[in-house]
PDB file of N, CA and C in Angstrom:
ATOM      1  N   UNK A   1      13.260 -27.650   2.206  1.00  0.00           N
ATOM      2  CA  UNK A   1      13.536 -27.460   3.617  1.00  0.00           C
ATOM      3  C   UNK A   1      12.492 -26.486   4.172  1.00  0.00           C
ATOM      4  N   UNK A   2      11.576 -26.733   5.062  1.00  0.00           N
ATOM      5  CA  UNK A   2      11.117 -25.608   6.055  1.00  0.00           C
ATOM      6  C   UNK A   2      11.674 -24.774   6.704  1.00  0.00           C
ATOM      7  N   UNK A   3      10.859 -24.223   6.979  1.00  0.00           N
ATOM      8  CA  UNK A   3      11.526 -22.411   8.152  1.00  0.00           C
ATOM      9  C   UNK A   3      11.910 -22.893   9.054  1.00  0.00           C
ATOM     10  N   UNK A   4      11.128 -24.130  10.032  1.00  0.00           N
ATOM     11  CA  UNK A   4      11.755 -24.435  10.982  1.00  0.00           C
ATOM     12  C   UNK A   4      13.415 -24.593  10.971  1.00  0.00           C
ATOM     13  N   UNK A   5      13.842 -25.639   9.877  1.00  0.00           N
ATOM     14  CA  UNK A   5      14.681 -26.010   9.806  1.00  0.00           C
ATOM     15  C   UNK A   5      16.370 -25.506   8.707  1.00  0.00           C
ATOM     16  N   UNK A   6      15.429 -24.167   8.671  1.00  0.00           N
ATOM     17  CA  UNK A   6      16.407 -23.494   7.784  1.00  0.00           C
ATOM     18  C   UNK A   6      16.923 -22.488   8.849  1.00  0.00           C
ATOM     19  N   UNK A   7      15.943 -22.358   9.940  1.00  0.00           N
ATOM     20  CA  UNK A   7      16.435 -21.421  11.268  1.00  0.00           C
ATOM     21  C   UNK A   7      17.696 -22.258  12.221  1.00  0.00           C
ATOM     22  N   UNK A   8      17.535 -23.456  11.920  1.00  0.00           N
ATOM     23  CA  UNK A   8      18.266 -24.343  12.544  1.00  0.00           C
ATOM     24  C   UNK A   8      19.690 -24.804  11.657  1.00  0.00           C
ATOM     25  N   UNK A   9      19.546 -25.176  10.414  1.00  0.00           N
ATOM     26  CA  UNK A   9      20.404 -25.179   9.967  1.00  0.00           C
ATOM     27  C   UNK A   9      21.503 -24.092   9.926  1.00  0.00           C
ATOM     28  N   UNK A  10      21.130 -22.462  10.138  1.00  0.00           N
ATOM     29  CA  UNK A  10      21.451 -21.799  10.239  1.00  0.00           C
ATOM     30  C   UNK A  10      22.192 -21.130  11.101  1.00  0.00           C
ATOM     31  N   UNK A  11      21.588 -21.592  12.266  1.00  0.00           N
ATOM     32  CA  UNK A  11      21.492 -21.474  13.949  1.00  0.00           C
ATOM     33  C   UNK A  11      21.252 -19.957  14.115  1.00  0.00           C
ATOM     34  N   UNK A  12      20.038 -19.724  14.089  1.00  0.00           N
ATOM     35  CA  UNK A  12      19.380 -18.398  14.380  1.00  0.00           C
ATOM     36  C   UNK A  12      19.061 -17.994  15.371  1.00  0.00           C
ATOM     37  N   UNK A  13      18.994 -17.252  15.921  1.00  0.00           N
ATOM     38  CA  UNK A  13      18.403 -17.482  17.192  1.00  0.00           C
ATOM     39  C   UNK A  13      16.846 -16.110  17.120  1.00  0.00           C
ATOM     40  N   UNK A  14      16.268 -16.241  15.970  1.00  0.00           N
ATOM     41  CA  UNK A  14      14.865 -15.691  15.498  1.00  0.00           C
ATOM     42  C   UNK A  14      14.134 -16.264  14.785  1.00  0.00           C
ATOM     43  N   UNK A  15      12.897 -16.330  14.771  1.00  0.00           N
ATOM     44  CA  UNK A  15      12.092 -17.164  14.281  1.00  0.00           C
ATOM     45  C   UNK A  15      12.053 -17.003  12.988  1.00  0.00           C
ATOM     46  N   UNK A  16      11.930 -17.869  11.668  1.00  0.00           N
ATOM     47  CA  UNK A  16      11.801 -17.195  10.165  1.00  0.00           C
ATOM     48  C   UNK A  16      10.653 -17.983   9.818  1.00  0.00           C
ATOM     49  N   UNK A  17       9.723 -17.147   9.108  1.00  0.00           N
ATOM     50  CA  UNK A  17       8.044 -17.203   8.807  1.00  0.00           C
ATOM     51  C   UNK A  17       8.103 -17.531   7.643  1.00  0.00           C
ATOM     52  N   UNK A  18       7.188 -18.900   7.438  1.00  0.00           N
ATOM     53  CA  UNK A  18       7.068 -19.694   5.757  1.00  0.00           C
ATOM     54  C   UNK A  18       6.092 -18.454   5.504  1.00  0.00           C
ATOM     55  N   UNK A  19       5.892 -17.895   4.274  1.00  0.00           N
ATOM     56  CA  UNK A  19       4.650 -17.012   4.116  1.00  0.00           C
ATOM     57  C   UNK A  19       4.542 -17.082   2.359  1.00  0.00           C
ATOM     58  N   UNK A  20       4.489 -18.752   1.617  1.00  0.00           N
ATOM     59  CA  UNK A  20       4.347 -19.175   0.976  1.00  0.00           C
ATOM     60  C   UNK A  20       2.629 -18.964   0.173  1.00  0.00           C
ATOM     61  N   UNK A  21       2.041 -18.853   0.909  1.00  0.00           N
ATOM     62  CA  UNK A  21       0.641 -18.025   0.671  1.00  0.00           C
ATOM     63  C   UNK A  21       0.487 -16.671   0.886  1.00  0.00           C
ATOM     64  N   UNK A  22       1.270 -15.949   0.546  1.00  0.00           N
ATOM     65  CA  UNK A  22       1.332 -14.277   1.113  1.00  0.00           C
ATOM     66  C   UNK A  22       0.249 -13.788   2.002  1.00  0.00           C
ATOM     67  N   UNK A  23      -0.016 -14.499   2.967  1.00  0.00           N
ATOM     68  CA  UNK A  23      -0.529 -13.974   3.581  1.00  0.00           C
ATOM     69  C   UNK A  23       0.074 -12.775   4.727  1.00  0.00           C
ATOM     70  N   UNK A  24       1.124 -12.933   4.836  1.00  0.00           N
ATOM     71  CA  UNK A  24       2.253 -11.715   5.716  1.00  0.00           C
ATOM     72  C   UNK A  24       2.346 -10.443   4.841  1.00  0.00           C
ATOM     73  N   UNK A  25       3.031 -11.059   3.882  1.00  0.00           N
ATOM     74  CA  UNK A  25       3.290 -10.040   2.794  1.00  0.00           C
ATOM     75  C   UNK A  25       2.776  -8.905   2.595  1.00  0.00           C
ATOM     76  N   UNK A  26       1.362  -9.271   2.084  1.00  0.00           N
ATOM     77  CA  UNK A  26       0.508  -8.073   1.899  1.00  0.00           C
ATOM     78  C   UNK A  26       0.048  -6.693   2.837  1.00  0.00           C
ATOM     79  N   UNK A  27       0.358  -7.407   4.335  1.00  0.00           N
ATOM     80  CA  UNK A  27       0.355  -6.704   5.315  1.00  0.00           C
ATOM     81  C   UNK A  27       1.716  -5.451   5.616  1.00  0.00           C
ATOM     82  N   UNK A  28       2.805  -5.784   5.066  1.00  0.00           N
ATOM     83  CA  UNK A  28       4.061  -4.930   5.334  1.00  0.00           C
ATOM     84  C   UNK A  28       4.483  -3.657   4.359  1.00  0.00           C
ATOM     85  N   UNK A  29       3.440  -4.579   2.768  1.00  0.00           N
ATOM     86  CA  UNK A  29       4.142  -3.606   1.521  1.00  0.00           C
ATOM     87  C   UNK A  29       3.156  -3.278   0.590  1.00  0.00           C
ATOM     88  N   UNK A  30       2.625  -2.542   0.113  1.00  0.00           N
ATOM     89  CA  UNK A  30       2.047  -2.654  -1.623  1.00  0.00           C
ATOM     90  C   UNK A  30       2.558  -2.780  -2.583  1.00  0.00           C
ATOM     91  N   UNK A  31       3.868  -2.355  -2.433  1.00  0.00           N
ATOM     92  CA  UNK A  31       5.281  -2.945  -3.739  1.00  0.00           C
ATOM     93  C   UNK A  31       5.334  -3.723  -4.368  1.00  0.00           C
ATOM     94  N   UNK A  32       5.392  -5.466  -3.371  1.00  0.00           N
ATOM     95  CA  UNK A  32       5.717  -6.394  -3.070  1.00  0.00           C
ATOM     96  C   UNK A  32       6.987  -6.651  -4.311  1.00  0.00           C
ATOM     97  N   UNK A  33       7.973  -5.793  -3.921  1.00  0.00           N
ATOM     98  CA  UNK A  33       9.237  -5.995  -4.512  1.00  0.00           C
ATOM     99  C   UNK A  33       9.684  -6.993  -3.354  1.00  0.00           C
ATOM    100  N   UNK A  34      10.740  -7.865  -4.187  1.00  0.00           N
ATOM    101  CA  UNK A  34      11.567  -8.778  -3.205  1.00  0.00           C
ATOM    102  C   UNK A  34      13.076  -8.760  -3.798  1.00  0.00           C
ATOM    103  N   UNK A  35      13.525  -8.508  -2.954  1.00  0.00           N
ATOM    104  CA  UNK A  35      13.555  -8.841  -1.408  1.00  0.00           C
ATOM    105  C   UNK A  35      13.067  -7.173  -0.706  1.00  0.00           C
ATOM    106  N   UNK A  36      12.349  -7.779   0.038  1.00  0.00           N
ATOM    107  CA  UNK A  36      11.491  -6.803   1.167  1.00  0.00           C
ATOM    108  C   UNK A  36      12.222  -6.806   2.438  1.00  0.00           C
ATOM    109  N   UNK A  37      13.019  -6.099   2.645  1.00  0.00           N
ATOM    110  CA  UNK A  37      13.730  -5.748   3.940  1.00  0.00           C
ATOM    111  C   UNK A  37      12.792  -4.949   5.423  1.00  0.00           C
ATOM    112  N   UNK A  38      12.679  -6.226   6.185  1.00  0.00           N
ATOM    113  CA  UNK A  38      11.575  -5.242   7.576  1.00  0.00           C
ATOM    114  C   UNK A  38      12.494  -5.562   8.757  1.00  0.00           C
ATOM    115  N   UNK A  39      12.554  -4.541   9.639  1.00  0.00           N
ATOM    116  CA  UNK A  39      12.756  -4.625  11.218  1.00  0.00           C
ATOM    117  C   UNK A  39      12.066  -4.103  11.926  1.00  0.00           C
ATOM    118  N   UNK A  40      11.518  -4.860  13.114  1.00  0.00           N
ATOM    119  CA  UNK A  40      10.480  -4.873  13.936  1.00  0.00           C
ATOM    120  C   UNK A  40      11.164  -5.009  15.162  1.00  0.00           C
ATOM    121  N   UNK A  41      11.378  -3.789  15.932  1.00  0.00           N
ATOM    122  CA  UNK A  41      11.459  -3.468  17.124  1.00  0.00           C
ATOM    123  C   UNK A  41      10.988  -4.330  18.293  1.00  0.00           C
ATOM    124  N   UNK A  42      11.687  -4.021  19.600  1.00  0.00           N
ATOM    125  CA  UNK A  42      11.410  -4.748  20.726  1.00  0.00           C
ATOM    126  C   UNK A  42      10.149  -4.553  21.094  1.00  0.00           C
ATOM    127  N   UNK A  43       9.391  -3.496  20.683  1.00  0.00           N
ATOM    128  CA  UNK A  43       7.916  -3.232  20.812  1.00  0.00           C
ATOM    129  C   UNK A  43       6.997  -3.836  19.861  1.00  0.00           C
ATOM    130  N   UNK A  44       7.888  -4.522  18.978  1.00  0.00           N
ATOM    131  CA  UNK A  44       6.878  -4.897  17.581  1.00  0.00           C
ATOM    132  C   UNK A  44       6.234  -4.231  16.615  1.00  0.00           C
ATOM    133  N   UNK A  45       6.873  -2.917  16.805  1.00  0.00           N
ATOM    134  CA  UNK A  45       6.561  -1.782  15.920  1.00  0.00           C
ATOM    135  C   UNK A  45       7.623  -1.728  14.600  1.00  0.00           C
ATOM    136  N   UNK A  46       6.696  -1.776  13.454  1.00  0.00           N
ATOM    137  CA  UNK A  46       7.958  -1.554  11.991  1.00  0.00           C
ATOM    138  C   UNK A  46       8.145  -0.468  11.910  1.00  0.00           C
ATOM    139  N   UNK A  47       9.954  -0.559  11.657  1.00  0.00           N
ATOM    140  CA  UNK A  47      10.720   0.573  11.897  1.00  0.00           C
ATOM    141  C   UNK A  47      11.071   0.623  10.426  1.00  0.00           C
ATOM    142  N   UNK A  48      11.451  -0.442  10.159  1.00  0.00           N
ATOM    143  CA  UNK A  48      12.045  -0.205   8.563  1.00  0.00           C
ATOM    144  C   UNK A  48      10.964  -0.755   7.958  1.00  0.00           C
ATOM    145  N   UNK A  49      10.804  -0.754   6.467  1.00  0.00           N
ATOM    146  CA  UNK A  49      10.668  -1.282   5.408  1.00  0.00           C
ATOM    147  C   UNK A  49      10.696  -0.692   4.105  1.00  0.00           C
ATOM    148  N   UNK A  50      11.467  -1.398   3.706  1.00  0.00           N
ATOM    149  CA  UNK A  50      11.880  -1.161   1.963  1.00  0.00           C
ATOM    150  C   UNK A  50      11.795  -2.486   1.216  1.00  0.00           C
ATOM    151  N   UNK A  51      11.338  -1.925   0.028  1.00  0.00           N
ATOM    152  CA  UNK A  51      11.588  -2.974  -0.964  1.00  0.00           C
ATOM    153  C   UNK A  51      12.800  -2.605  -1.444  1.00  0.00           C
ATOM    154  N   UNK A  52      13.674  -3.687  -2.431  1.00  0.00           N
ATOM    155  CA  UNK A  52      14.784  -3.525  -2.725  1.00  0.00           C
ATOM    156  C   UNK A  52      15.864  -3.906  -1.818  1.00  0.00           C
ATOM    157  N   UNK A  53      17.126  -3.659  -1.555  1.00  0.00           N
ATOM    158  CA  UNK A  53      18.016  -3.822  -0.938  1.00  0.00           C
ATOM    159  C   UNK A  53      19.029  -2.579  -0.884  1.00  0.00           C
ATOM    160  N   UNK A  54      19.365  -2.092   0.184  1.00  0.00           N
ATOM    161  CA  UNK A  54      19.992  -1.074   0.557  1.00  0.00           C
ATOM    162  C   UNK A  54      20.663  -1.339   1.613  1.00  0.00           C
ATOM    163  N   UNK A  55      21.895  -1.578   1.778  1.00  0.00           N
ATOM    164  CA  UNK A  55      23.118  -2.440   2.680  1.00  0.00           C
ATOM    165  C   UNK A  55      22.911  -1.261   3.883  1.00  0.00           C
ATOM    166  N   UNK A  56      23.017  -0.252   4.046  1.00  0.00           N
ATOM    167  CA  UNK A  56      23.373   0.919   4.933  1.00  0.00           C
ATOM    168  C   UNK A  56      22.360   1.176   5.327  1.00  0.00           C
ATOM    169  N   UNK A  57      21.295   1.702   4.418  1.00  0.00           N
ATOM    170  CA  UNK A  57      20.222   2.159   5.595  1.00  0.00           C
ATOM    171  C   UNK A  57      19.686   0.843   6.534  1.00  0.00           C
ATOM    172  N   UNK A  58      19.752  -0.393   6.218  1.00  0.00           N
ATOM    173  CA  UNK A  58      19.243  -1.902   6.432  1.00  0.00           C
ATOM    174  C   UNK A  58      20.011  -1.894   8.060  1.00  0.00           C
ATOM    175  N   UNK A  59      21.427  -1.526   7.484  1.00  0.00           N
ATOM    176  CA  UNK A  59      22.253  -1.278   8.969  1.00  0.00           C
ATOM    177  C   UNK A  59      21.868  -0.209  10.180  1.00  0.00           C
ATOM    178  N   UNK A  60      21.700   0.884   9.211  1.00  0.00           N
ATOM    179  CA  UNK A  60      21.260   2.103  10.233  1.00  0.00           C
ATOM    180  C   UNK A  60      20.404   1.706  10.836  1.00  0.00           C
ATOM    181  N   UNK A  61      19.372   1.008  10.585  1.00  0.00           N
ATOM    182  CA  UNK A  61      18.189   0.777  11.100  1.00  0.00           C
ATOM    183  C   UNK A  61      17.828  -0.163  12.235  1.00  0.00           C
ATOM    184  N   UNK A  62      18.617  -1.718  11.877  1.00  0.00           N
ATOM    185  CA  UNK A  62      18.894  -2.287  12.631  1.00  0.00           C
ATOM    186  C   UNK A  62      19.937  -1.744  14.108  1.00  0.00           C
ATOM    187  N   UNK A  63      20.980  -0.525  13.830  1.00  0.00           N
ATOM    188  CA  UNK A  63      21.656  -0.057  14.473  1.00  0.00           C
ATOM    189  C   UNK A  63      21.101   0.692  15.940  1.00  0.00           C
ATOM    190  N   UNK A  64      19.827   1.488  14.717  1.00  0.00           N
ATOM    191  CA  UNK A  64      18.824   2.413  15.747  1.00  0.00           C
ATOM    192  C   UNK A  64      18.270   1.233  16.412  1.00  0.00           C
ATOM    193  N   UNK A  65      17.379   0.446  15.921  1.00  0.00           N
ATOM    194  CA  UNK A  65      16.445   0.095  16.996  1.00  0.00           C
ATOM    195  C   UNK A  65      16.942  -0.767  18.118  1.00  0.00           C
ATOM    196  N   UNK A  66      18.412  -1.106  17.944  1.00  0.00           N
ATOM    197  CA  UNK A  66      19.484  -1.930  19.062  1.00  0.00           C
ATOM    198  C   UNK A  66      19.380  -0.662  20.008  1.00  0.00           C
ATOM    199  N   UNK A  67      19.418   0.244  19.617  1.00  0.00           N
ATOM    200  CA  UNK A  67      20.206   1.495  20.412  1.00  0.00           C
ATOM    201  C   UNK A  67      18.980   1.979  21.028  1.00  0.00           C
ATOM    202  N   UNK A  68      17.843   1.740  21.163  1.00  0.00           N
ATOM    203  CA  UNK A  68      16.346   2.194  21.872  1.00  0.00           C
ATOM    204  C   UNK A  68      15.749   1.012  23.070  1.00  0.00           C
ATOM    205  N   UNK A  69      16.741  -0.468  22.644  1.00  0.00           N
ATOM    206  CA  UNK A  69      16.336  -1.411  23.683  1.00  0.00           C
ATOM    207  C   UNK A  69      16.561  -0.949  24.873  1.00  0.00           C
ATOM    208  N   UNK A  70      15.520  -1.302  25.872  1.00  0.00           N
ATOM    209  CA  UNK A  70      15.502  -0.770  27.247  1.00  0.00           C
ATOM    210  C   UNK A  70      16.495  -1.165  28.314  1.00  0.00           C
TER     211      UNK A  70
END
């Protein structure tokens, strides 16, 4: 299945990026642990990123940058 259609199957309403050639990747982490957790602000600025998975700060984060929309 593609991204297109895994956004759809899903019903997302955000775009999800094939990055099957890491070409994204390399840009967010030097880790490249996965799963790589990023949120990118209404400005397009990364606010989070971690490798690994961490339920709470993942929330906090997403929490903050809801809470800065204009």
């Amino acid at each position: 299945m593609d991204c297109a259609s895994w956004g759809e199957t899903f019903n997302l309403s955000f775009p999800v990026l094939d990055d099957s050639y890491y070409n994204i990747f390399p840009m967010i982490t030097d880790d490249y642990y996965i799963p790589h957790n990023l949120v990118i602000n209404h400005e397009m600025e990364v606010v989070y990123s971690v490798g690994g998975y961490d339920h709470s700060s993942l929330v906090n984060s997403i929490q903050s940058a809801m809470q800065d929309l204009p």
